[in-house]
C-alpha atoms as a PDB file:
ATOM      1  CA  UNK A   1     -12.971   1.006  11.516  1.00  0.00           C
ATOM      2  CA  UNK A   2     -10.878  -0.197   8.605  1.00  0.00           C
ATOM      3  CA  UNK A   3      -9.532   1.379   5.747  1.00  0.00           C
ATOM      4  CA  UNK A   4     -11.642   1.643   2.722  1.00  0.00           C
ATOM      5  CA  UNK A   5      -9.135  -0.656   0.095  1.00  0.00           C
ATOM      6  CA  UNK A   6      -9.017   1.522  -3.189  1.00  0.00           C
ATOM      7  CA  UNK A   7      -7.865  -0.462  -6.111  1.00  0.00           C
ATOM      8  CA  UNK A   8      -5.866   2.299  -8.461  1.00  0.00           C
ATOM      9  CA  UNK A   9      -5.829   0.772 -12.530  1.00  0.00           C
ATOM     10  CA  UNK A  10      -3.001   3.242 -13.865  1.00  0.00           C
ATOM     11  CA  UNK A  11       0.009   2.339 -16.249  1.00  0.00           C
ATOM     12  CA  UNK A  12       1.327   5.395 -15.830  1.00  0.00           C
ATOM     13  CA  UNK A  13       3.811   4.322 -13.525  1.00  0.00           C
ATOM     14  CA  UNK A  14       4.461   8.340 -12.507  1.00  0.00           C
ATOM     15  CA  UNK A  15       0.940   8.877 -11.788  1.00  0.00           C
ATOM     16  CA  UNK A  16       0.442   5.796 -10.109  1.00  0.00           C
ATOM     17  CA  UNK A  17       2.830   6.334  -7.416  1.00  0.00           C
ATOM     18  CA  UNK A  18       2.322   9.922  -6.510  1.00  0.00           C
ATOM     19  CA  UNK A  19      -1.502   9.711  -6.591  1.00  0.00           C
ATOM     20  CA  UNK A  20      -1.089   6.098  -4.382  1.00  0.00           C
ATOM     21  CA  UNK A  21       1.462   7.969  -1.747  1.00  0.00           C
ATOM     22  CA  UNK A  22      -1.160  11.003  -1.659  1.00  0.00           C
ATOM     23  CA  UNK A  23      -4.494   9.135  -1.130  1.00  0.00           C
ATOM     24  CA  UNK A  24      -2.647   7.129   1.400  1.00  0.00           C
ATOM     25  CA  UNK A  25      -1.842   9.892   3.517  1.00  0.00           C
ATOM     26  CA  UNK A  26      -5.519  10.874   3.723  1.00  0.00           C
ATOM     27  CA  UNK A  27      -6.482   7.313   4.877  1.00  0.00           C
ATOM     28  CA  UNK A  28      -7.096   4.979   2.427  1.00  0.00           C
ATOM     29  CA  UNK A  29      -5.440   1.566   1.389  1.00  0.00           C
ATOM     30  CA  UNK A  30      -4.400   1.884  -2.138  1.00  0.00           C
ATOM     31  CA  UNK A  31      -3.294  -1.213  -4.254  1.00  0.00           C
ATOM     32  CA  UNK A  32      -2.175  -0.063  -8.208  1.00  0.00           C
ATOM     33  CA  UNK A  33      -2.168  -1.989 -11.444  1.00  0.00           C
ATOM     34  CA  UNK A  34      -1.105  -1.027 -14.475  1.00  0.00           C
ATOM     35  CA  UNK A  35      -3.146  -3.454 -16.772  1.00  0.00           C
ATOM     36  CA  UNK A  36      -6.338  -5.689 -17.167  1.00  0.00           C
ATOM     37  CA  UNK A  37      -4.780  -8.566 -15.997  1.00  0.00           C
ATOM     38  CA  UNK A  38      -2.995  -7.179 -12.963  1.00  0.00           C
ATOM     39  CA  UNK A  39      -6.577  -5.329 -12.283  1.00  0.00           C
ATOM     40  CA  UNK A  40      -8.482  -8.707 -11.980  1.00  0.00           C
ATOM     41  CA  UNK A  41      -5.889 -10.919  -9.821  1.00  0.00           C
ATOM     42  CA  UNK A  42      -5.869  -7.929  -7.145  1.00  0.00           C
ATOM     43  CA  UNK A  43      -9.940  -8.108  -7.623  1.00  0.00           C
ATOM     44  CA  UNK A  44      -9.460 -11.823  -7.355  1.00  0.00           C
ATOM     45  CA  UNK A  45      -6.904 -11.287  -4.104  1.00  0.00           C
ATOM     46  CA  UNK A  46      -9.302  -9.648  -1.414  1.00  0.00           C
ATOM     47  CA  UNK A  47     -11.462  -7.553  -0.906  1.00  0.00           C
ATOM     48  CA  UNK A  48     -11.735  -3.769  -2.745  1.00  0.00           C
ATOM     49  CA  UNK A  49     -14.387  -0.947  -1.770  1.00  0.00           C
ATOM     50  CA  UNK A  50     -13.736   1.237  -4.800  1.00  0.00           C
ATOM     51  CA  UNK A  51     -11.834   0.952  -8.389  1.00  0.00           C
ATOM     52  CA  UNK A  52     -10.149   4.469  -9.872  1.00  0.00           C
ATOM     53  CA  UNK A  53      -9.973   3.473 -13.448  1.00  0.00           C
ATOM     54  CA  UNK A  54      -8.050   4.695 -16.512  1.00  0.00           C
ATOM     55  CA  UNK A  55      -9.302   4.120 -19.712  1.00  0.00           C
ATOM     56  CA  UNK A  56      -6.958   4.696 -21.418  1.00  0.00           C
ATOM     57  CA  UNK A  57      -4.507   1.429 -20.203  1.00  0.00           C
ATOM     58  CA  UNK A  58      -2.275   0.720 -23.427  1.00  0.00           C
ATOM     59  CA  UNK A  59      -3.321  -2.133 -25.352  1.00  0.00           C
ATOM     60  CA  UNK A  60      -6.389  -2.460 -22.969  1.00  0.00           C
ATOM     61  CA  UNK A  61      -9.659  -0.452 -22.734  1.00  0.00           C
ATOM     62  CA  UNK A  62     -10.946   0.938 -19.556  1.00  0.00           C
ATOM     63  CA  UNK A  63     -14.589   1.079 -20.734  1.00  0.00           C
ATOM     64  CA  UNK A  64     -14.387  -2.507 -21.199  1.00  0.00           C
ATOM     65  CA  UNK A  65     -12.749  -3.585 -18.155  1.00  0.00           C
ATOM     66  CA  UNK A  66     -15.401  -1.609 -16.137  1.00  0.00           C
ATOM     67  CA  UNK A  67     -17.893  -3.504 -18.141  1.00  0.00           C
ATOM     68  CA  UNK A  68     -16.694  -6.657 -17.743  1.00  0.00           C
ATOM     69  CA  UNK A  69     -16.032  -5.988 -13.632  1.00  0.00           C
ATOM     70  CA  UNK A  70     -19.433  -4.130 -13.724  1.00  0.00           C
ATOM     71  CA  UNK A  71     -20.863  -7.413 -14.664  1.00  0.00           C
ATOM     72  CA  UNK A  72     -18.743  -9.467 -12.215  1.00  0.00           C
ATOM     73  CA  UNK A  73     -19.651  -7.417  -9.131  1.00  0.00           C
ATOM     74  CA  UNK A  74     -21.131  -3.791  -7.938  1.00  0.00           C
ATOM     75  CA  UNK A  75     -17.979  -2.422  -6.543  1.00  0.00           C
ATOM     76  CA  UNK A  76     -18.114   1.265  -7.467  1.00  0.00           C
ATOM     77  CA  UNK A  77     -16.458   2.466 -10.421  1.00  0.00           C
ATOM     78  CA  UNK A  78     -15.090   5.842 -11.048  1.00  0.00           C
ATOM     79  CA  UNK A  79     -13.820   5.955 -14.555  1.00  0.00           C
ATOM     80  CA  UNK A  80     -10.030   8.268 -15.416  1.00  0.00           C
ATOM     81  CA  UNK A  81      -9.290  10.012 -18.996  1.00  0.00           C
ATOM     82  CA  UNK A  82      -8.089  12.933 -20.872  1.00  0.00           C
ATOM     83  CA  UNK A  83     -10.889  11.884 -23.089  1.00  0.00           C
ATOM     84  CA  UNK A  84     -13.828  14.865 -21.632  1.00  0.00           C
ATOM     85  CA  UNK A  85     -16.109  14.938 -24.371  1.00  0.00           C
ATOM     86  CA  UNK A  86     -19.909  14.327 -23.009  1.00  0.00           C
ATOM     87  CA  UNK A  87     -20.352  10.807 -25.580  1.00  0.00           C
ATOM     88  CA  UNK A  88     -17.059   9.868 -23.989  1.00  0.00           C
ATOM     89  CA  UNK A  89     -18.210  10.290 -20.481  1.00  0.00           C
ATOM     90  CA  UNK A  90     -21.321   8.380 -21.377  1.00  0.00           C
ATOM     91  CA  UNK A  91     -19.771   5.825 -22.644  1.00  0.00           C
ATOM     92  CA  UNK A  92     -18.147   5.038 -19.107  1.00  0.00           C
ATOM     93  CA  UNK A  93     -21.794   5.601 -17.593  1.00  0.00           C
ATOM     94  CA  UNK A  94     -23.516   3.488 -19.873  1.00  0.00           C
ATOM     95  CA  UNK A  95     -21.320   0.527 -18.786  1.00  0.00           C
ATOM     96  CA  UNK A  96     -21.734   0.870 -15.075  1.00  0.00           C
ATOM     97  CA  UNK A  97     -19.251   3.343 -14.338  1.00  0.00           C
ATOM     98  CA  UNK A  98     -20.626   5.840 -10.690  1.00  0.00           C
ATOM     99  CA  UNK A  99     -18.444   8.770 -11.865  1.00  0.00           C
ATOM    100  CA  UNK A 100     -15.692  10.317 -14.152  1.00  0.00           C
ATOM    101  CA  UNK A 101     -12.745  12.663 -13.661  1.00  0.00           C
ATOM    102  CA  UNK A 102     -11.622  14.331 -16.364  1.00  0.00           C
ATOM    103  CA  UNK A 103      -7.576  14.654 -16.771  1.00  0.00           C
ATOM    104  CA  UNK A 104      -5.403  16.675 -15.844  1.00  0.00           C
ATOM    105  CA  UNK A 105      -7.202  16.638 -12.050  1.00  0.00           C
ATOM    106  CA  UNK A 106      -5.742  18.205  -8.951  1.00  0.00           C
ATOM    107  CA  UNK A 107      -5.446  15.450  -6.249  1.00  0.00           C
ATOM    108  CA  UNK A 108      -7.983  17.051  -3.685  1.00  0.00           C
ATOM    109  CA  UNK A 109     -10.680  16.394  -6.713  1.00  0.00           C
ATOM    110  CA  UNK A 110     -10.222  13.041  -6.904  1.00  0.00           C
ATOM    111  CA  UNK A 111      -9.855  12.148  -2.920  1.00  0.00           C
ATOM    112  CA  UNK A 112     -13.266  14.432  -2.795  1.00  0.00           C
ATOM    113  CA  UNK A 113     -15.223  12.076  -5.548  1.00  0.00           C
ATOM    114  CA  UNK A 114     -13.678   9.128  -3.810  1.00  0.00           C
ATOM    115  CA  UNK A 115     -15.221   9.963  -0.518  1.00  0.00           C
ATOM    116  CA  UNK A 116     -18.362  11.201  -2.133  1.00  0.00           C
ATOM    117  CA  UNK A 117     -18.861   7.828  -4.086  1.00  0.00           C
ATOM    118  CA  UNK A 118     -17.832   5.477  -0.921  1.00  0.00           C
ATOM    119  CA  UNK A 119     -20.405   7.632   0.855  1.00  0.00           C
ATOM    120  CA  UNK A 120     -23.170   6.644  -1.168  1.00  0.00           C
ATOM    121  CA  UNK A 121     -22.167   3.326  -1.959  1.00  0.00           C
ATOM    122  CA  UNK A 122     -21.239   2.733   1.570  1.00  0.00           C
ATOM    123  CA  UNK A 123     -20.350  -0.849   2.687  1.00  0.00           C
ATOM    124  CA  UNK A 124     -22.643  -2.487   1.191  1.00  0.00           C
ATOM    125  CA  UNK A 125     -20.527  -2.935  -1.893  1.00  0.00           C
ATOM    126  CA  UNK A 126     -17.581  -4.355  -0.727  1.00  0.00           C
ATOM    127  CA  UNK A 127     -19.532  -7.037   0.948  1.00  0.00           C
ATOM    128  CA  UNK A 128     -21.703  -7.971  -1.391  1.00  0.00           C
ATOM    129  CA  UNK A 129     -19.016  -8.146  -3.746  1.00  0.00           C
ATOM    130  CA  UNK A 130     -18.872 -11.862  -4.506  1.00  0.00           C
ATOM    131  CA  UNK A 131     -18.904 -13.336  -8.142  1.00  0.00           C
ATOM    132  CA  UNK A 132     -20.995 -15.775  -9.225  1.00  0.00           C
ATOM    133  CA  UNK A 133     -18.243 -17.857 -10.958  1.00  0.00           C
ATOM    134  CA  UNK A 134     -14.575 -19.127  -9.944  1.00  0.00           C
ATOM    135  CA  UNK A 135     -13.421 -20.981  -7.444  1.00  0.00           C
ATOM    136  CA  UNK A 136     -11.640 -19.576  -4.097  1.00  0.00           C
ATOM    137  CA  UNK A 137      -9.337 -21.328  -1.610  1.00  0.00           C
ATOM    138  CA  UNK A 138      -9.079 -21.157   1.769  1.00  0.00           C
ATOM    139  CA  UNK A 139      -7.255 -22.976   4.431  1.00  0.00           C
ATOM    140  CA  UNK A 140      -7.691 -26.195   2.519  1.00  0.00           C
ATOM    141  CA  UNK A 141     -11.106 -25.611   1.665  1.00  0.00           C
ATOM    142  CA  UNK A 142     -12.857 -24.856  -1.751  1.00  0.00           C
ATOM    143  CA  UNK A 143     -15.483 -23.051  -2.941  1.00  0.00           C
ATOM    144  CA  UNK A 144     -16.643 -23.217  -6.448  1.00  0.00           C
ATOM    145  CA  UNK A 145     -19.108 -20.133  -6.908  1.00  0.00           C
ATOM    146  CA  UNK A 146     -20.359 -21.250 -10.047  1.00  0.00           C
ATOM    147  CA  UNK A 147     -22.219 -24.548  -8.326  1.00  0.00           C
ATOM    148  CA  UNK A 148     -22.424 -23.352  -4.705  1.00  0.00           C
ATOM    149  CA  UNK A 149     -20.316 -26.181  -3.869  1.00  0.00           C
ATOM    150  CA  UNK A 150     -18.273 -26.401  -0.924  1.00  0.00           C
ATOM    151  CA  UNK A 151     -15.238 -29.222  -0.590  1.00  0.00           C
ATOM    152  CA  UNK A 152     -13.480 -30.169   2.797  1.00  0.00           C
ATOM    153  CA  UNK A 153      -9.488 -30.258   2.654  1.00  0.00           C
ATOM    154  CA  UNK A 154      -9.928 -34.323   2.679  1.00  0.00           C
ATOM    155  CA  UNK A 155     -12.202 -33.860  -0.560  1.00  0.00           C
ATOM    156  CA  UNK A 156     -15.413 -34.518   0.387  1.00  0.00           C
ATOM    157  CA  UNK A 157     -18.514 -31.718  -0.241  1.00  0.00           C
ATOM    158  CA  UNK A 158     -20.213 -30.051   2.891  1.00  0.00           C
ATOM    159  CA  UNK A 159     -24.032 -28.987   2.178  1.00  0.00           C
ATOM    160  CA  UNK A 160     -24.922 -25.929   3.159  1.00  0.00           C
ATOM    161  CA  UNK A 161     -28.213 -23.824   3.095  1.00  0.00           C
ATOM    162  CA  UNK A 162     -28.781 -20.915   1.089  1.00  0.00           C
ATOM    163  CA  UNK A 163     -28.585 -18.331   3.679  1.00  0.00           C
ATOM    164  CA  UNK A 164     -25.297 -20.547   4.843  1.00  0.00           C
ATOM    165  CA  UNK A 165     -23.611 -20.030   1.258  1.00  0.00           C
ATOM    166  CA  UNK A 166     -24.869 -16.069   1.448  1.00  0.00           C
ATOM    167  CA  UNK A 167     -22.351 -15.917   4.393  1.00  0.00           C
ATOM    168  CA  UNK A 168     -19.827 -17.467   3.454  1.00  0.00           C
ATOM    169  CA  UNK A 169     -19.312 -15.483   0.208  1.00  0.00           C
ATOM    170  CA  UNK A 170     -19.507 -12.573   2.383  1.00  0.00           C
ATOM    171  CA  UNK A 171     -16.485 -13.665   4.475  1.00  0.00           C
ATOM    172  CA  UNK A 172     -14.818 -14.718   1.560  1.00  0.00           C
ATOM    173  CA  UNK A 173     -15.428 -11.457  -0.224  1.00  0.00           C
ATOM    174  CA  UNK A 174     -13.699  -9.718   3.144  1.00  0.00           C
ATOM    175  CA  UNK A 175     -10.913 -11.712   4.708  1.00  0.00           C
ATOM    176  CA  UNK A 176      -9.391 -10.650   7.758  1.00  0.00           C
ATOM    177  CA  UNK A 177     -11.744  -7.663   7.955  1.00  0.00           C
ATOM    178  CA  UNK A 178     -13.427  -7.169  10.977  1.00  0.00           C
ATOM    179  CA  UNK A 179     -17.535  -6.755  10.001  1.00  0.00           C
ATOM    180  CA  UNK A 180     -20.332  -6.021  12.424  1.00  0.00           C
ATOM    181  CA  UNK A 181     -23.702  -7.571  12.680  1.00  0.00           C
ATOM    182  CA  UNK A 182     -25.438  -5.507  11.297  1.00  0.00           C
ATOM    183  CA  UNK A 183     -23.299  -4.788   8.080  1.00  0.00           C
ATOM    184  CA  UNK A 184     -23.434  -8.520   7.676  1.00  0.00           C
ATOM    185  CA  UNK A 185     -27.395  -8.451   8.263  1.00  0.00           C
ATOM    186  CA  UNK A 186     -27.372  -5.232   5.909  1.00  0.00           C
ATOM    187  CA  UNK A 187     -25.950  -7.951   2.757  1.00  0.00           C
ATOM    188  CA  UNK A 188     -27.759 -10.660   3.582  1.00  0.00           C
ATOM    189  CA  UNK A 189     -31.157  -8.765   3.292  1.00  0.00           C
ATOM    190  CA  UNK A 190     -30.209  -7.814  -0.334  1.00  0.00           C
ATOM    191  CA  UNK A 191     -33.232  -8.878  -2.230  1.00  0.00           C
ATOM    192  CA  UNK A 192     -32.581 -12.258  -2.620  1.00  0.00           C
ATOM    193  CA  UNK A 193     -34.275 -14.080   0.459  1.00  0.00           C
ATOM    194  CA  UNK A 194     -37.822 -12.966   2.128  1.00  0.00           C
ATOM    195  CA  UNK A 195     -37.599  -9.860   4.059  1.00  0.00           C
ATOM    196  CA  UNK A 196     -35.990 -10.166   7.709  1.00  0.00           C
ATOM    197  CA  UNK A 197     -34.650 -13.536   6.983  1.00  0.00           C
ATOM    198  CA  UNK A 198     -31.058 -12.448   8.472  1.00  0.00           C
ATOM    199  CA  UNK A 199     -32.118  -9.425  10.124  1.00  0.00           C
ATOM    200  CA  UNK A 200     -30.973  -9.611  13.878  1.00  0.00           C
ATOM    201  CA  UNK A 201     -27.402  -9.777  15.391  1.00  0.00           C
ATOM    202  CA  UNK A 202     -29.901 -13.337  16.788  1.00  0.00           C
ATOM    203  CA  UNK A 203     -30.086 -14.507  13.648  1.00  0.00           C
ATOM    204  CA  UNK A 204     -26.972 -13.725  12.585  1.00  0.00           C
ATOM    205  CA  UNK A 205     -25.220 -15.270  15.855  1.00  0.00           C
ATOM    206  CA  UNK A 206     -27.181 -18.225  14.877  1.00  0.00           C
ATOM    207  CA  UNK A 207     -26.217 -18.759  10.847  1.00  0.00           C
ATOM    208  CA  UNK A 208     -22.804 -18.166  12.286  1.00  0.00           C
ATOM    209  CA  UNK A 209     -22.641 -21.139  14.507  1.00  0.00           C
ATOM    210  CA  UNK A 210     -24.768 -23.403  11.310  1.00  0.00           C
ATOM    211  CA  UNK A 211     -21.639 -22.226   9.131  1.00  0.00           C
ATOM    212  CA  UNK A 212     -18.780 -22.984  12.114  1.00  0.00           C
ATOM    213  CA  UNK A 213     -20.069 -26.253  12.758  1.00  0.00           C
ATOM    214  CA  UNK A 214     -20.553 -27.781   9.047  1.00  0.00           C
ATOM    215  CA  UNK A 215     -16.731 -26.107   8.111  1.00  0.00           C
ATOM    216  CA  UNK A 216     -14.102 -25.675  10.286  1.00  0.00           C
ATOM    217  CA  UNK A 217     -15.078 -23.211  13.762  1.00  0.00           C
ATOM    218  CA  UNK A 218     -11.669 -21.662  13.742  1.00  0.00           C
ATOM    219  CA  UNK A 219     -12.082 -19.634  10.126  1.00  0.00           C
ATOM    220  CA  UNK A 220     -14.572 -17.642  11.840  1.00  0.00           C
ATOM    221  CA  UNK A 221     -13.273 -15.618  15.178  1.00  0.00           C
ATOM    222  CA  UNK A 222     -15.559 -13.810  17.172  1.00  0.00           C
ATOM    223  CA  UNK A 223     -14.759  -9.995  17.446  1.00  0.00           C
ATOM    224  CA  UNK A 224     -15.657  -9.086  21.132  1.00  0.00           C
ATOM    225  CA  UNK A 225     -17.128  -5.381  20.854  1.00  0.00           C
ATOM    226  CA  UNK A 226     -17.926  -5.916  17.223  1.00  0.00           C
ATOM    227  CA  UNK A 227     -18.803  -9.275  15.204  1.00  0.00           C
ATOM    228  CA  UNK A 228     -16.632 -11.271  12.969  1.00  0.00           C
ATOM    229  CA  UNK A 229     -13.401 -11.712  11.176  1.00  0.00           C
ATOM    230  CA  UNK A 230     -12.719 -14.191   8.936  1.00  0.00           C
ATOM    231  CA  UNK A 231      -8.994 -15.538   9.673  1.00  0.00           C
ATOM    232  CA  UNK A 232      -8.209 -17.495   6.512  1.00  0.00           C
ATOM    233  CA  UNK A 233      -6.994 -15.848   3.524  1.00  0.00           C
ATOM    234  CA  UNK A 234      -8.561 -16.390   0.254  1.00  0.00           C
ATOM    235  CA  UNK A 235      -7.454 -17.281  -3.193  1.00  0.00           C
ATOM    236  CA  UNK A 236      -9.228 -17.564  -6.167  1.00  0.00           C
ATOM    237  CA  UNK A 237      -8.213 -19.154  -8.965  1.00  0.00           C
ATOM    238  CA  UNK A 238      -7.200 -17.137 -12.263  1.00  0.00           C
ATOM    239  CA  UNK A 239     -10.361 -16.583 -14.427  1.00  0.00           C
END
């Protein structure tokens, strides 16, 4: 199984590091920024299971960058502050936020909310996590989420079905991360398509080979004992 990718928005550079260093020894991938900006490009870079969030980030305001991520995608959220007060909590609620630690926190707290949050959430998050706008790069290809339109390195557009452009912003929403049938099948079903459209590793052999043969078949790799990785890496170009 991989390591669930925590995304740590901190400019407390102190903090930062000795929070990173300890969540990392109990098993989880840990990427820090200390701003808005350096938030969304590591958003932007790959893929993230779970955002810890100060709000308090200088000239930028936490509430507001969970609001405008909340908006963006359903990665889960668990808001950071010396701010307590119950309106103040709300207020990270109210914009999507799935919990709040109050400051100063003892390190176990925070590792135990993690876990409890990427329990409930559980994968379903980081796959699904896909914006509807942008454009992302990979291996020579594009893919503009705002049109559903796919472009070839030599520049001409590849059609692809609905359920075809549902997987692909799943891979590109986990690159290089190994994903299983049926977490794959588990996204796909989301609510958007009739019920059982994807459901099946069948079905999801099938949309596999559809997507293969209408891009390029070595961005997808079979994973013998457990689905799919896809091998490109993925860029997206700054908002």
């Amino acid at each position: 199984m991989s390591l669930h990718r925590i995304l740590l928005v901190e400019d407390d550079a102190d903090m930062a590091a000795m929070l990173a260093a300890y969540l990392q020894r109990h098993g989880l991938h840990v990427t820090c920024a200390d701003s808005r900006a350096s938030a969304l490009a590591a958003l932007a870079s790959g893929r993230v299971d779970l955002i810890l969030l100060d709000v308090s980030l200088g000239a930028d305001d936490g509430v507001a960058i969970c609001a405008e991520i909340r908006r963006a995608m359903d990665v889960p959220i668990i808001m950071v502050s010396a701010l307590s007060a119950d309106h103040q909590r709300m207020a990270g609620y109210e914009v999507g936020a799935d919990d709040y630690i109050a400051k100063p926190f003892n390190p176990d707290l925070a590792l135990a909310r993690i876990r409890a949050v990427l329990r409930r959430a559980g994968r379903a998050p980081s796959l699904s996590h896909r914006r509807r706008d942008g454009v992302m790069r990979f291996g020579g290809w594009r893919y503009d989420a705002r049109h559903d339109e796919v472009t070839a390195p030599g520049g001409w557009q590849v059609s692809l079905s609905a359920r075809e452009t549902a997987l692909l912003r799943v891979f590109l929403a986990n690159p290089l991360v190994p994903l299983t049938r049926d977490e794959i099948a588990a996204v796909m079903d989301d609510g958007d398509s009739p019920a059982g459209a994807a459901s099946g590793g069948r079905a999801i052999d099938m949309l596999v080979t559809r997507l293969r043969q209408k891009t390029d078949p070595a961005l997808i790799r079979t994973e013998r004992g457990t689905g799919y990785v896809w091998t490109a890496e993925v860029a997206r170009d700054a908002p």
